[in-house]
C-alpha atoms as a PDB file:
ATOM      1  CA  UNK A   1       1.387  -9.592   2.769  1.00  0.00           C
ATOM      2  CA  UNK A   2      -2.140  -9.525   2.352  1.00  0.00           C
ATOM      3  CA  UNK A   3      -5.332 -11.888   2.469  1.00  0.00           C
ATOM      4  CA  UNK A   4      -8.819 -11.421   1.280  1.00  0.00           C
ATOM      5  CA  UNK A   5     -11.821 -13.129   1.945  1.00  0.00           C
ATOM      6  CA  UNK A   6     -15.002 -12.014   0.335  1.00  0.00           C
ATOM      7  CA  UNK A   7     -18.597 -12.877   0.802  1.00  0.00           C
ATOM      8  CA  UNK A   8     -22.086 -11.587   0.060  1.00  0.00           C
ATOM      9  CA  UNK A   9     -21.900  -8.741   3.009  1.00  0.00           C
ATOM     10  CA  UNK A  10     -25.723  -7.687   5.131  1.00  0.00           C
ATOM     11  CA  UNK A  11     -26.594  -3.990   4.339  1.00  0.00           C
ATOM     12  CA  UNK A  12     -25.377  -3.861   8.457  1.00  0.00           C
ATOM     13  CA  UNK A  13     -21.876  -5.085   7.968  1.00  0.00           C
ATOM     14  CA  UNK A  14     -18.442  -3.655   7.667  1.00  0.00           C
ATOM     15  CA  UNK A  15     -15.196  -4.861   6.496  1.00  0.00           C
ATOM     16  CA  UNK A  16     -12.185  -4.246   8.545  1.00  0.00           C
ATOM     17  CA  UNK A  17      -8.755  -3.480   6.750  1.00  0.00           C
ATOM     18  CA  UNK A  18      -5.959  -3.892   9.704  1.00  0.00           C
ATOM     19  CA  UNK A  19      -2.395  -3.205   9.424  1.00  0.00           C
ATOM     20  CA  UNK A  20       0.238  -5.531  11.732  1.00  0.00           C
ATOM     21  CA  UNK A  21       3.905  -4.683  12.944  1.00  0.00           C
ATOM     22  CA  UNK A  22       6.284  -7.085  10.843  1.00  0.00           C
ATOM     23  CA  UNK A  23       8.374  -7.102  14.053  1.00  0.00           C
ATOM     24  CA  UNK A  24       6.255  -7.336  16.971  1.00  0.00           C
ATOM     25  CA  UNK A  25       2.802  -8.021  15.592  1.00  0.00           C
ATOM     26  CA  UNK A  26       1.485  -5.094  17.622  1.00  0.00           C
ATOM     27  CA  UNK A  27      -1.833  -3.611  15.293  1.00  0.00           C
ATOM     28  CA  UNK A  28      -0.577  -0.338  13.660  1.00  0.00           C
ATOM     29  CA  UNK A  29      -4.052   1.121  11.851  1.00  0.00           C
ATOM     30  CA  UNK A  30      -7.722  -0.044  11.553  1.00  0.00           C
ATOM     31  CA  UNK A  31     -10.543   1.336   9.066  1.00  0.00           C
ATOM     32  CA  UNK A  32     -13.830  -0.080   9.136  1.00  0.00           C
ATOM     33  CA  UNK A  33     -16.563   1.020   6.635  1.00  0.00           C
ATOM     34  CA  UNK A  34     -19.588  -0.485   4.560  1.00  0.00           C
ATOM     35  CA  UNK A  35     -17.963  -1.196   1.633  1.00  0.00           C
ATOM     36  CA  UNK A  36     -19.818  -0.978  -1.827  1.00  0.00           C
ATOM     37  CA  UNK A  37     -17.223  -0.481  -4.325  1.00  0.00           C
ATOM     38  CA  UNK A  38     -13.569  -1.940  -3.274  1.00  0.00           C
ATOM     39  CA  UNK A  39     -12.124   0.334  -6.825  1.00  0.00           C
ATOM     40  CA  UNK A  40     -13.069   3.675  -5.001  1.00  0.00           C
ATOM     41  CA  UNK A  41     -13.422   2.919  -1.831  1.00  0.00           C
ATOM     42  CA  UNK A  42      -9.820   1.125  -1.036  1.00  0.00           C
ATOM     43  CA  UNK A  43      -7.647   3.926  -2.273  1.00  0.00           C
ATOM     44  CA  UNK A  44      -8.441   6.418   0.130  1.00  0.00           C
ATOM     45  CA  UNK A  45      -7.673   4.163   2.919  1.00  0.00           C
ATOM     46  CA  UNK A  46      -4.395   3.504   1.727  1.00  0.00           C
ATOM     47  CA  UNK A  47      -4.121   7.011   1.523  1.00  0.00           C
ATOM     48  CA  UNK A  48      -4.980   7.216   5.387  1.00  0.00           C
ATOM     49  CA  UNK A  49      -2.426   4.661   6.446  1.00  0.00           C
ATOM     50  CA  UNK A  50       0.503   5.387   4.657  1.00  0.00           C
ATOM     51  CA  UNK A  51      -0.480   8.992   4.289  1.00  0.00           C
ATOM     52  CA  UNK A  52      -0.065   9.544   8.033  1.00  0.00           C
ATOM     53  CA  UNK A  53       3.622   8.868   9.739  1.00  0.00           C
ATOM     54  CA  UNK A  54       1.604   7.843  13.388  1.00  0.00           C
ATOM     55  CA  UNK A  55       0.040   4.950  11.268  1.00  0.00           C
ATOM     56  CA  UNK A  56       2.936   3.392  10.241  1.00  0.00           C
ATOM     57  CA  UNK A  57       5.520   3.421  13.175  1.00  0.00           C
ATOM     58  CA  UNK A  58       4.525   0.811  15.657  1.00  0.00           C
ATOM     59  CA  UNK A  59       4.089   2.203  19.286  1.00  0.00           C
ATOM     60  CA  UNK A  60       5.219  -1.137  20.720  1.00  0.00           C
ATOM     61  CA  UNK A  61       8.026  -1.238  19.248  1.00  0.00           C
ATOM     62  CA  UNK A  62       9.225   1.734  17.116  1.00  0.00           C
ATOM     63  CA  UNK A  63       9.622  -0.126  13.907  1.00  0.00           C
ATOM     64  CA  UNK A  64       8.971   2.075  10.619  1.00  0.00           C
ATOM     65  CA  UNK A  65       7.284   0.360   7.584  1.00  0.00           C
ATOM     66  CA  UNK A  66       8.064   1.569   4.269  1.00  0.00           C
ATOM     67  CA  UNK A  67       5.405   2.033   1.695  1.00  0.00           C
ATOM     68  CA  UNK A  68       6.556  -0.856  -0.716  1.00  0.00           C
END
């Protein structure tokens, strides 16, 4: 499940995509950039989180998520 909220961003800011633990709720990756252009930008960090085995096992609890 996701959720997106968008507003005019500062030149400063960064947006924040998080990933969650569907069993414990434990945070499993983080990325924060300045994003500019959500068609280039968001594929390569979807490539980062399900690209990389550490990001998706929770170290909480040891649960695997499957890319859907």
């Amino acid at each position: 499940m996701g959720l997106v909220i968008e507003r005019r961003r500062l030149p400063a800011e960064q947006d924040t995509f998080l990933w969650v633990c569907d069993g414990c709720g434990s945070e499993l990756y983080r990325e924060s950039f300045h994003l500019t252009d959500i068609v280039q930008q968001l594929p390569p960090v979807f490539e980062h989180y399900w690209g990389n085995p550490a990001h998706t096992t929770c170290r909480k609890c040891g649960r695997k998520h499957a890319k859907p």
